[in-house]
Protein backbone atom coordinates (compact mmCIF):
# COMPACT_ATOMS: atom_id res chain seq x y z
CA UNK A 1 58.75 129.61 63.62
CA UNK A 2 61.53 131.67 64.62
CA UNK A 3 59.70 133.21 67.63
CA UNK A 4 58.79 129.90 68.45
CA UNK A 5 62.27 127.85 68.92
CA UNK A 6 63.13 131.53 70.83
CA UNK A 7 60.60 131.11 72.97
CA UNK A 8 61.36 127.46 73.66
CA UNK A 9 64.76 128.35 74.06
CA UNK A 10 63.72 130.72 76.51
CA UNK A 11 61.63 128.62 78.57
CA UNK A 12 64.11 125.61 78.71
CA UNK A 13 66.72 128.22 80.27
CA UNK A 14 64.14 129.13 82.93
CA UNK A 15 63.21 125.53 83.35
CA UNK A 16 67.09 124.61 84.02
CA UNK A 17 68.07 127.64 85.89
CA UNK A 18 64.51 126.78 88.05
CA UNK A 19 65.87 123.25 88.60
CA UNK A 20 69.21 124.13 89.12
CA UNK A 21 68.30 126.28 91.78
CA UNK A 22 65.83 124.06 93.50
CA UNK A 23 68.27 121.13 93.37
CA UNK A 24 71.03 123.38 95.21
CA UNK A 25 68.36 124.20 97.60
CA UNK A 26 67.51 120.53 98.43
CA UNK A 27 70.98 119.84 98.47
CA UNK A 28 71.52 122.38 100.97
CA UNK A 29 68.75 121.99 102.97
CA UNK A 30 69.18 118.07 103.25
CA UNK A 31 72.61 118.67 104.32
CA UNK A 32 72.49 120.68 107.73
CA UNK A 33 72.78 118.76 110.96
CA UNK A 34 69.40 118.96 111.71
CA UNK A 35 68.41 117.17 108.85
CA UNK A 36 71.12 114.72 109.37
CA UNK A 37 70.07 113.96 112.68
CA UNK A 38 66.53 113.05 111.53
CA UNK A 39 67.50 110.24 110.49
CA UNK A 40 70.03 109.66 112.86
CA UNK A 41 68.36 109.44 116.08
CA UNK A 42 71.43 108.16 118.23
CA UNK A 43 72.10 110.46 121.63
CA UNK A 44 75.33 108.96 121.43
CA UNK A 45 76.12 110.08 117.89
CA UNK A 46 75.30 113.89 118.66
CA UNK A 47 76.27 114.18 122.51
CA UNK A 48 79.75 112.80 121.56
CA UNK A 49 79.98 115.36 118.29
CA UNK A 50 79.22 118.07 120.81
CA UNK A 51 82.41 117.09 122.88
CA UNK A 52 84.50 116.24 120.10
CA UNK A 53 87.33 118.44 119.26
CA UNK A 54 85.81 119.02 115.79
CA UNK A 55 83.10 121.01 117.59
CA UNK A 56 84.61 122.84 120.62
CA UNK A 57 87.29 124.20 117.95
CA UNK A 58 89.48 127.13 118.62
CA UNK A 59 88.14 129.77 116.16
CA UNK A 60 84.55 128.41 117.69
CA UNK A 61 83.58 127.02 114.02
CA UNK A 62 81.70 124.06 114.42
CA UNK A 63 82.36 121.18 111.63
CA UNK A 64 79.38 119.42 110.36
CA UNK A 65 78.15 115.93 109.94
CA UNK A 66 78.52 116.46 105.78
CA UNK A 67 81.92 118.06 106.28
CA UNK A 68 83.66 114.65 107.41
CA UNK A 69 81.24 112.19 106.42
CA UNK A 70 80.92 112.96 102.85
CA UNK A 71 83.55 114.02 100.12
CA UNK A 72 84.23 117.65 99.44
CA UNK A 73 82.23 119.43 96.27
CA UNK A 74 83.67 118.48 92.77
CA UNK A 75 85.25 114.91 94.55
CA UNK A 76 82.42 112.83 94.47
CA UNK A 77 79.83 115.06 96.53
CA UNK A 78 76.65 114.09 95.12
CA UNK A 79 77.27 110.75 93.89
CA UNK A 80 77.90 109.45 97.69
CA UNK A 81 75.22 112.03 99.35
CA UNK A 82 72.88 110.03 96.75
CA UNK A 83 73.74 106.95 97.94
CA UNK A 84 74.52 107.41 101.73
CA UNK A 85 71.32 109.24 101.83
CA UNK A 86 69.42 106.01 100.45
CA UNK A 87 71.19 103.88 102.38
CA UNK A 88 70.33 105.99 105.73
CA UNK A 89 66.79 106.72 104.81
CA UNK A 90 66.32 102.52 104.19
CA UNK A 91 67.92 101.74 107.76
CA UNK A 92 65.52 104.87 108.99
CA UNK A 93 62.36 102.90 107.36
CA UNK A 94 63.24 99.29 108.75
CA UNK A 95 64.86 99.41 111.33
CA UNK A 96 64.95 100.29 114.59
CA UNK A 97 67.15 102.74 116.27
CA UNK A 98 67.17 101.02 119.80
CA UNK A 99 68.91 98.40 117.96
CA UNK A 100 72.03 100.19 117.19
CA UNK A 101 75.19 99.50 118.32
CA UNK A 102 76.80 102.44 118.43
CA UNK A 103 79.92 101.10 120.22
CA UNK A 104 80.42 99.10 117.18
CA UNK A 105 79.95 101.92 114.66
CA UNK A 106 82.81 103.74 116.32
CA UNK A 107 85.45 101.25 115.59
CA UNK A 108 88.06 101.99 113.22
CA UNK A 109 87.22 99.87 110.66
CA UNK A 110 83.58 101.01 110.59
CA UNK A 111 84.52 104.65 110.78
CA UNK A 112 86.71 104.37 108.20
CA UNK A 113 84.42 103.61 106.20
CA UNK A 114 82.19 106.81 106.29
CA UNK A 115 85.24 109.87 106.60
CA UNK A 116 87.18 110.96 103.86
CA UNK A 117 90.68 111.54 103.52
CA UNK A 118 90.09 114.19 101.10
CA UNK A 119 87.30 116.07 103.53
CA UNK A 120 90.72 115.53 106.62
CA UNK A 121 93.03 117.69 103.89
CA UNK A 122 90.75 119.88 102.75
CA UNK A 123 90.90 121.63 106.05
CA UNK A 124 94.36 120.21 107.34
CA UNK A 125 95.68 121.41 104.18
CA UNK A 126 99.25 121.95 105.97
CA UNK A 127 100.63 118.48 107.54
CA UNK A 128 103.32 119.90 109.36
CA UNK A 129 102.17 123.30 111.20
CA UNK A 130 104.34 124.26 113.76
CA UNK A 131 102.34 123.13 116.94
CA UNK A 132 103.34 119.73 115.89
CA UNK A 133 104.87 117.44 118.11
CA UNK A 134 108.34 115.45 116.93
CA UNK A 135 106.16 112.57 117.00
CA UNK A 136 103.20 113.72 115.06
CA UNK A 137 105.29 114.94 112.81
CA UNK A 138 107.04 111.41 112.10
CA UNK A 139 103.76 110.07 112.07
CA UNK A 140 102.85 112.76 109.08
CA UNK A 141 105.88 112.43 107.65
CA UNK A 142 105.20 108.24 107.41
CA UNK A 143 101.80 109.22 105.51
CA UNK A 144 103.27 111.26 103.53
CA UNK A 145 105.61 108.95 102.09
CA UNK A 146 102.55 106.20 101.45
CA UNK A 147 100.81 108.46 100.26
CA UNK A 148 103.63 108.74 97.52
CA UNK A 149 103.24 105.65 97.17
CA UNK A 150 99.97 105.26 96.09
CA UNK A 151 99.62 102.89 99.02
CA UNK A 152 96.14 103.76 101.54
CA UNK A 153 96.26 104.84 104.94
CA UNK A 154 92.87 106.69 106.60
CA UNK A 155 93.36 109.84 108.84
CA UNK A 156 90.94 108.44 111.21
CA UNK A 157 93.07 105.40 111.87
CA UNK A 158 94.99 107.52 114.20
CA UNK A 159 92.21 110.30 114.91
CA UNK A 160 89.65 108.21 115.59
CA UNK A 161 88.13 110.75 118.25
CA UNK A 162 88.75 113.65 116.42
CA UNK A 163 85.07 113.97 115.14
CA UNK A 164 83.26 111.97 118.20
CA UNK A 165 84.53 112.15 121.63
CA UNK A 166 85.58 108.88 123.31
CA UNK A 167 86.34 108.77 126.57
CA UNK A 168 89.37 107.01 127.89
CA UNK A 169 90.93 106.85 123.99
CA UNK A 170 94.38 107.60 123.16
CA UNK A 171 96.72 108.12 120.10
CA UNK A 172 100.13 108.19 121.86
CA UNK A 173 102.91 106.73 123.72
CA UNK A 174 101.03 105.12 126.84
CA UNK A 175 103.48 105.52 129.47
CA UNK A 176 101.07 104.89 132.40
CA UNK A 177 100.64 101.01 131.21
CA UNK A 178 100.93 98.51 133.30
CA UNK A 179 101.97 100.69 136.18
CA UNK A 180 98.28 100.37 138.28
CA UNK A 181 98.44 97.97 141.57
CA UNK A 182 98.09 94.53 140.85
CA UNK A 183 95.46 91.79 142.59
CA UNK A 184 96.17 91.34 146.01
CA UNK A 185 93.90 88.96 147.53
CA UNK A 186 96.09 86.21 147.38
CA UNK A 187 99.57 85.83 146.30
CA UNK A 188 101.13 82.69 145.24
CA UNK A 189 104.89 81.67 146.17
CA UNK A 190 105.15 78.78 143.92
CA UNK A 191 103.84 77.92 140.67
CA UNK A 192 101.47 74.63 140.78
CA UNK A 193 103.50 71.23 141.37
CA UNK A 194 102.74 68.63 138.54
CA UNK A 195 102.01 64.97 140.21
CA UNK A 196 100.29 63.00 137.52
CA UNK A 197 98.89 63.71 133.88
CA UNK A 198 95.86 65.63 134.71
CA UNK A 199 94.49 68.89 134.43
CA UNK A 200 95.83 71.22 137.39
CA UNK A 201 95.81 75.25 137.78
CA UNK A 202 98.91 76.81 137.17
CA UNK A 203 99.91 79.63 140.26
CA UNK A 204 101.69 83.05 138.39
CA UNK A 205 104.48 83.27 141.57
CA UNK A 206 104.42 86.64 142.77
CA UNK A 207 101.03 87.40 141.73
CA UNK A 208 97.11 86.60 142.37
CA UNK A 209 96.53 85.09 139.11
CA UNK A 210 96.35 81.65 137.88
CA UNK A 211 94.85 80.00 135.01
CA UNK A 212 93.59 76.45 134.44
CA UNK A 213 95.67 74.09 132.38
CA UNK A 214 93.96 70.70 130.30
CA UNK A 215 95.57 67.28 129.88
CA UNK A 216 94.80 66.38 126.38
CA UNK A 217 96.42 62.50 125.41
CA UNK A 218 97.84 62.50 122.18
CA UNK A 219 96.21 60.70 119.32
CA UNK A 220 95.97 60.98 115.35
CA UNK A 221 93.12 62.78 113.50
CA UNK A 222 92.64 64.07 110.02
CA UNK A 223 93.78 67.44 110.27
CA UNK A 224 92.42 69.98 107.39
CA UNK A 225 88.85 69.88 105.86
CA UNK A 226 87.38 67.72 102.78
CA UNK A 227 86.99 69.10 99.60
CA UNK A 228 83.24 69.03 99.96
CA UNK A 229 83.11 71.09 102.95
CA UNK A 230 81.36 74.31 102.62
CA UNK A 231 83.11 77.68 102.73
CA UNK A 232 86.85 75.78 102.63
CA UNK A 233 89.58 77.22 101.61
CA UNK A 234 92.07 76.03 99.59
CA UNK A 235 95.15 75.95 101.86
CA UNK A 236 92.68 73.75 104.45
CA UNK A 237 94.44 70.43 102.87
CA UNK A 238 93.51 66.77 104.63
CA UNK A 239 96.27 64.94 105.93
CA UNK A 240 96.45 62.42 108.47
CA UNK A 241 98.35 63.97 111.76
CA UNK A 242 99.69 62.33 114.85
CA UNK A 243 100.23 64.36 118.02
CA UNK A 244 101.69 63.75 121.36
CA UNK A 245 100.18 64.38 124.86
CA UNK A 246 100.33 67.91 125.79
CA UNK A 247 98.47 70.34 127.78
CA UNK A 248 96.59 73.62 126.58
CA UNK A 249 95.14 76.24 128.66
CA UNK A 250 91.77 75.89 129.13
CA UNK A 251 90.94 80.42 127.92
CA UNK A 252 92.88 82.13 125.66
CA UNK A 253 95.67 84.14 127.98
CA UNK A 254 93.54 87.25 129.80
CA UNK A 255 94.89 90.73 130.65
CA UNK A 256 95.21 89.39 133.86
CA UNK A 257 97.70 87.38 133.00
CA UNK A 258 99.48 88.96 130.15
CA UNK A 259 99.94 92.18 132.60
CA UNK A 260 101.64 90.48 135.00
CA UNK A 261 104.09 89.27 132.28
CA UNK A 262 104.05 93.55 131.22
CA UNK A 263 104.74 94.43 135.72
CA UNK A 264 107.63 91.90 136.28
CA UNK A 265 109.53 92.58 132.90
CA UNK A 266 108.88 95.57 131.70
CA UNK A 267 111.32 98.51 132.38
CA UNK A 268 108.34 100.77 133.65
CA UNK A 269 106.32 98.38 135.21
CA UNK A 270 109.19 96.70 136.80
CA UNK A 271 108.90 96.66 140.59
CA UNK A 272 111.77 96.39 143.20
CA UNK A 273 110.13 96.00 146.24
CA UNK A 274 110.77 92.59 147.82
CA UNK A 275 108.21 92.73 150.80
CA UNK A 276 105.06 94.18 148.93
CA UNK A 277 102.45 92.05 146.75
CA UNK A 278 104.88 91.93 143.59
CA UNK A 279 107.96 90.10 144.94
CA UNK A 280 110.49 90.02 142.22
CA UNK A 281 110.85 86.21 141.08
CA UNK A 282 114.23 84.83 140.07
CA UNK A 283 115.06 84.86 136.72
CA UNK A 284 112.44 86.67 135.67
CA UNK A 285 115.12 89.75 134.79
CA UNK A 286 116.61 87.40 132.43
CA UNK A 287 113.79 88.32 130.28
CA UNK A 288 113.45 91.56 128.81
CA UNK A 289 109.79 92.40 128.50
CA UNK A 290 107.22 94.72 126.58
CA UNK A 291 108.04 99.09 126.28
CA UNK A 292 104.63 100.64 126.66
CA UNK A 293 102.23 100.62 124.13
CA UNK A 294 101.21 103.50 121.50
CA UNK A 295 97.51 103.35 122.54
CA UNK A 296 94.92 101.69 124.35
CA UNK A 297 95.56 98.23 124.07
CA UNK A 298 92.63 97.47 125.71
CA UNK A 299 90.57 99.24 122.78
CA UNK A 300 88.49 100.48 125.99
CA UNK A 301 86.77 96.76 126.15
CA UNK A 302 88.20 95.74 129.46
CA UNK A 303 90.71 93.87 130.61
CA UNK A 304 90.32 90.98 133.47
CA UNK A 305 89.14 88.26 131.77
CA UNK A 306 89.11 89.07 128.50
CA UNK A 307 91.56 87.85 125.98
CA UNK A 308 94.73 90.03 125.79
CA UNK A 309 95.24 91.41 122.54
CA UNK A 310 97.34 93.82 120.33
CA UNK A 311 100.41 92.16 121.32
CA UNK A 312 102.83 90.77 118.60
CA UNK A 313 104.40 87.38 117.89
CA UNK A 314 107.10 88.29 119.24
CA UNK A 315 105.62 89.23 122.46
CA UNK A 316 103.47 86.48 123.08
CA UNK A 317 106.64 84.18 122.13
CA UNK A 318 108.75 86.04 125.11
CA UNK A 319 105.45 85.61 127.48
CA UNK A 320 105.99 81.69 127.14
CA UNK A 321 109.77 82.30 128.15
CA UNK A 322 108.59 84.37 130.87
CA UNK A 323 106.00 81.97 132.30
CA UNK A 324 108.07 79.26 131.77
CA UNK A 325 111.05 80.70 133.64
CA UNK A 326 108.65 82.05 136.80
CA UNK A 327 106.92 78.52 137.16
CA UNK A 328 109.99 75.99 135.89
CA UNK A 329 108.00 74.20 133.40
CA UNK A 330 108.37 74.58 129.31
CA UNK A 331 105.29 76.71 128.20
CA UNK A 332 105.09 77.69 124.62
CA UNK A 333 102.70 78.17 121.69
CA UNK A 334 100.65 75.29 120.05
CA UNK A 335 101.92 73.85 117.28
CA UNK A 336 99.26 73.94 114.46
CA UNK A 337 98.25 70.18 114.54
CA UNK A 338 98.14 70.88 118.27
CA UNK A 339 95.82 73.87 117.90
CA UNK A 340 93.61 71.91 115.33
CA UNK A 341 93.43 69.03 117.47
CA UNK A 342 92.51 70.35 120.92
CA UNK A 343 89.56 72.62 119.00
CA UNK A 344 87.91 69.04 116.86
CA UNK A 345 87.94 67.67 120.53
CA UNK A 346 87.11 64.54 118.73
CA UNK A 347 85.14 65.83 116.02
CA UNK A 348 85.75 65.39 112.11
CA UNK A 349 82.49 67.72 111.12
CA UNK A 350 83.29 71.49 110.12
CA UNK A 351 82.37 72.43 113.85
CA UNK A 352 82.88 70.21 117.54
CA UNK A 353 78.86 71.06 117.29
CA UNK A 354 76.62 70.27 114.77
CA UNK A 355 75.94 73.32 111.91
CA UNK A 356 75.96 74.22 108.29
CA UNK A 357 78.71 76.91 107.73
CA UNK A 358 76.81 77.40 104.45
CA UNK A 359 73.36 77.52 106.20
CA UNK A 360 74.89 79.67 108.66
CA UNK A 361 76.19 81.87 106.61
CA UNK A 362 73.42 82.34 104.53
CA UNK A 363 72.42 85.97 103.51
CA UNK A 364 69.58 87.98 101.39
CA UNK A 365 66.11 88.70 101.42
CA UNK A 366 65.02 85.17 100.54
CA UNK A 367 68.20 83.14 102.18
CA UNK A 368 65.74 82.76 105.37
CA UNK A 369 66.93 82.93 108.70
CA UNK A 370 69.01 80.33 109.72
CA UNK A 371 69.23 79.07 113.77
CA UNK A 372 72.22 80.09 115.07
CA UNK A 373 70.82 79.09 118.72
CA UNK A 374 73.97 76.39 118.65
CA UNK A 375 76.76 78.43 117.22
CA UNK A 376 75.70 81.19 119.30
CA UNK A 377 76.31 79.51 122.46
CA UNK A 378 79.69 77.97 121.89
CA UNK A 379 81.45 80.76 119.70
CA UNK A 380 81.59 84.51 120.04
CA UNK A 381 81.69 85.90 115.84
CA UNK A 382 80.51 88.32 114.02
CA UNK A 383 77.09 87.49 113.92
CA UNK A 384 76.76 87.75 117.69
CA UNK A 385 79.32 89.55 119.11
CA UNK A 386 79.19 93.45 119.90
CA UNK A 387 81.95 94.00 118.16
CA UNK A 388 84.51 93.15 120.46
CA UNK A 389 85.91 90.41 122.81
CA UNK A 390 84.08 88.97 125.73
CA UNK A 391 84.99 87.05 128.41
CA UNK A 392 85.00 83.01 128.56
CA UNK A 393 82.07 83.09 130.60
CA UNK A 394 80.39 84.24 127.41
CA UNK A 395 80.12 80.45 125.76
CA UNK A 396 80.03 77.14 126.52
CA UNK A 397 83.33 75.07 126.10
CA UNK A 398 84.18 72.55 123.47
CA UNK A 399 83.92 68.37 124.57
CA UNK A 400 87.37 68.68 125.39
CA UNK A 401 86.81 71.57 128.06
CA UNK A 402 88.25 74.32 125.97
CA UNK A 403 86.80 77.36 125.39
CA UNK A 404 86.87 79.92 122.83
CA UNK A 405 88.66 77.84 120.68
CA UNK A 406 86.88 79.45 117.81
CA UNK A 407 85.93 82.67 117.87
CA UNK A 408 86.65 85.41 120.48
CA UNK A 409 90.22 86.35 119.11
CA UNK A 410 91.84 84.26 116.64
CA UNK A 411 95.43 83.01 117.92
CA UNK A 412 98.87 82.59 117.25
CA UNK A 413 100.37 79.20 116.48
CA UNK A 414 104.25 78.72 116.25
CA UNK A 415 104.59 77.61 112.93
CA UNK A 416 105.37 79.84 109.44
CA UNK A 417 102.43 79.86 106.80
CA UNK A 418 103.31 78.07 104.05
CA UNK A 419 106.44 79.74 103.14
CA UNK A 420 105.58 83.31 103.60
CA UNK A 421 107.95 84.35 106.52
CA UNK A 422 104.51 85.03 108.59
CA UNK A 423 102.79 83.00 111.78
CA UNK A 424 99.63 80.55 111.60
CA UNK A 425 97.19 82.15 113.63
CA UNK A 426 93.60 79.51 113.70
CA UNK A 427 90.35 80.04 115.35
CA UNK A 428 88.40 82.84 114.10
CA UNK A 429 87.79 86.03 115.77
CA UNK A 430 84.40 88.08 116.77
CA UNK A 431 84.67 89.61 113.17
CA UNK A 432 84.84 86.03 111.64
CA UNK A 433 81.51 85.01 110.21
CA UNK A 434 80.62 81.24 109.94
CA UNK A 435 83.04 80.43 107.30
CA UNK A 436 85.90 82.03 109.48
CA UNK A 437 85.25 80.17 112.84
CA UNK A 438 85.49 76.72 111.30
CA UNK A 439 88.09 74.53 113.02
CA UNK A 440 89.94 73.71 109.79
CA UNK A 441 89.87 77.62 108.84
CA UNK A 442 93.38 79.07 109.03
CA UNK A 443 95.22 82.55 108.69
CA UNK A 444 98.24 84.07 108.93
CA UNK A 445 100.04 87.15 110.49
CA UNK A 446 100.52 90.12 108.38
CA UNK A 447 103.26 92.07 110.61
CA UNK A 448 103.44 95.45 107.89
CA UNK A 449 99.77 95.55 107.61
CA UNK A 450 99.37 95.47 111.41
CA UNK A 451 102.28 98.27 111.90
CA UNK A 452 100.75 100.95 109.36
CA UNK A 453 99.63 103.22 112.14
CA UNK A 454 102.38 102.93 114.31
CA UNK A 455 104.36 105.78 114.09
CA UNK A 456 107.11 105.35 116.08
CA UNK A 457 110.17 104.86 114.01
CA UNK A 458 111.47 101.96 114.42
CA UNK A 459 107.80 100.37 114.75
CA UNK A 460 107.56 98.63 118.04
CA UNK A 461 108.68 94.88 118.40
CA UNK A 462 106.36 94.01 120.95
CA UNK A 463 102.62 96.13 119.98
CA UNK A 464 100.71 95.79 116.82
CA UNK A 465 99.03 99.14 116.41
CA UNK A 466 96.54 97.92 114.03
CA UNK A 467 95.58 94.17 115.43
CA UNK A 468 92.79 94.37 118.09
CA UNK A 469 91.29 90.58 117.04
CA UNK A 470 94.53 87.93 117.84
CA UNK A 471 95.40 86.65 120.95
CA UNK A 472 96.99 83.38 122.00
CA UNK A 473 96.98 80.43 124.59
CA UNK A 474 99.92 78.78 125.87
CA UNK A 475 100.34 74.37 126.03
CA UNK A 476 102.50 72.60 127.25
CA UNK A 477 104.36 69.47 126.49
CA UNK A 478 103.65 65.93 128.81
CA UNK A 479 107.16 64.73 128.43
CA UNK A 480 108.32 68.01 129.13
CA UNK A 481 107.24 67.70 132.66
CA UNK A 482 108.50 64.24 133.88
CA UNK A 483 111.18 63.79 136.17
């Protein structure tokens, strides 16, 4: 009997040490780079490792995929290698790899969602080496302190490139903003003369860049959403609103615009020369404008047409001043109502098109597919957007000739949410799913939230550092403009 539970004993220790040491070989073997790129069959993904600083290192140590993208041994390791590893080989299985978008994968808030903080310190063990620049070592120093705290902040929200390369990106003070040549093919003297109530396209004196304005009369509507509409939320309450006649811009305000706001103001995009295509207009030095930004802006998308974004309240607030001082006319931000009315157009439904937010947002296995043919050609959300902004051309424009009014970037309004010290902001952005594009959906600014990266001390005034989805467009007031 004896002899027996020995030999038992015996075998289960060769059993487990046999298991054991196939398991560590699995685990090993499923965790080179090769294997990793089985799976993950994007050029992009490995070409842009390749030229990442995490591969062309110093010491010529090359980090691998497992060493950012999963947590370090005794943290978690083979918990989230189980379940990343499911999750990849599923999306391997059923889906297909032409289909990726691997632009949108590299945003912050998807990459920060696959590194680890504790894989970042495990190497970086030492925040403050002595290569470290005064402001890197604020910006370490600010971590450090919300990390205290107890309060979040990812190390790839400010090294975003570190482990793929990305051209044109940029963690620092951007002190070549703004300071490129601006449109010259024509350049207006005078802002547009108002003769009747009527929309009319507003000249940016000084510049090549103008923008079309929309008469909108005033009426009432029921501002808000009914209780029984799907995917409210609470704060959506239905009142009966009057509003007068006003004007709205027909796009949210483009780069084009907003940088000739940044070259006429700002300190370093400033110009002095009178004869050449950025004659200084007067008053506009009675306006102090933007310092650079910390970053890209931009995010890389483009500028042009697209919506200008990363700005703060406060900046778009002193772009109204601006434009209003360079074309004599009262520009300013919506009010709420305002906003609310010009994107119904009319309408009293959760949309100015017809649609089910609920059958639009409808999810799962069995939810079915719903047609998003309609929504997809007058809103730019999460469903169809790559991840970023586009340009108006992109959609079709409300009934009122508005476009963008939901969707694209969400934008400011001028008045406080309910109490909270923060702006309105209505309309949905391109990470907004149905729910979020509706026109009675609302939000609000969150200014600390939106600063948490920047790590200039004090935070800038005039650049969020962590808002890439708010914009705004600028109206107008009828009885502003009569004589």
């Amino acid at each position: 009997m004896k002899r027996k539970i020995v030999l038992w004993f015996i075998s289960g220790i060769i059993a487990g040490a046999l298991i054991f040491f196939l398991t560590g070989k699995a685990v090993k073997a499923t965790s080179t780079n090769a294997f990793c790129a089985s799976c993950h069959v994007h050029p992009q993904a490995i070409l842009s490792w390749k030229q990442g600083p995490h591969y062309t290192t110093r010491s010529g140590y090359h980090v691998s995929c497992t060493e950012c993208h999963l947590p370090p041994e005794g943290e978690g390791y083979l918990v989230e290698k189980t379940r990343t590893g499911l999750r990849d080989l599923w999306s391997n299985w059923t889906k297909d790899s032409a289909d990726f978008d691997w632009e949108a994968a590299s945003t912050t808030e998807r990459a920060t969602m696959h590194v680890y903080n504790l894989s970042c310190i495990k190497c970086h063990a030492n925040l403050f080496p002595a290569v470290l620049s005064r402001e890197g070592s604020e910006a370490h120093l600010y971590y450090s302190q919300l990390r205290k705290k107890g309060e979040d902040l990812q190390c790839i929200s400010c090294h975003l490139n570190t482990g793929h390369y990305m051209e044109g990106y940029l963690h620092g003070s951007n002190t070549g903003f703004g300071t490129g040549a601006t449109r010259s093919d024509t350049i207006f003297n005078a802002p547009a003369e108002l003769i009747s109530f009527g929309d009319f396209e507003e000249q940016i004196p000084g510049s090549a860049v103008s923008f079309r304005m929309i008469a909108l009369p005033g009426g009432s509507f029921t501002m808000g959403s009914p209780e029984d509409e799907p995917l409210r939320d609470p704060d959506e309450v239905a009142r009966e609103v009057v509003v007068d006649s006003f004007f709205i811009a027909e796009t949210e305000v483009t780069w084009d615009e907003y940088m000739e706001f940044y070259r006429q103001t700002a300190t370093e995009g400033r110009s002095t020369d009178t004869e050449g295509a950025r004659t200084r207009v007067k008053d506009v030095d009675a306006i102090s404008g933007a310092t650079p930004p910390y970053g890209k802006p931009d995010q890389n998308w483009g500028m042009g047409r697209r919506p200008a974004i990363s700005m703060s309240w406060h900046a778009a607030e002193t772009y109204c001043k601006w434009l209003s001082n360079v074309t004599g006319k009262h520009y300013r931000l919506p009010t709420e109502a305002e906003w609310e009315y010009a994107c119904r157009a009319g309408t009293q439904t959760p949309y100015f098109f017809d649609g089910d937010p609920a059958r639009f947002g409808k999810k799962g296995i069995f939810g079915g597919k719903p047609d998003t043919s309609v929504i997809n050609s007058y809103v730019i959300y999460h469903e169809n957007s790559p991840s970023k902004t586009m340009e108006p051309s992109a959609v079709r424009a409300n009934p009122w000739g508005l476009k963008n009014m939901s969707g694209n970037v969400a934008e400011f309004c001028s008045d406080l949410y309910d109490g909270t010290g923060e702006h309105v902001i209505r309309g949905g952005s391109y990470r907004d799913g149905a729910a979020g594009v509706r026109s009675a959906a609302r939000d609000h600014t969150r200014t600390e939230e939106w600063l948490k990266t920047d790590p200039q001390m004090p935070k800038s005034i005039w650049w969020y550092s962590d808002c890439f989805y708010v914009g705004f467009r600028v109206v107008l007031s009828y009885e502003s403009t009569k004589k």
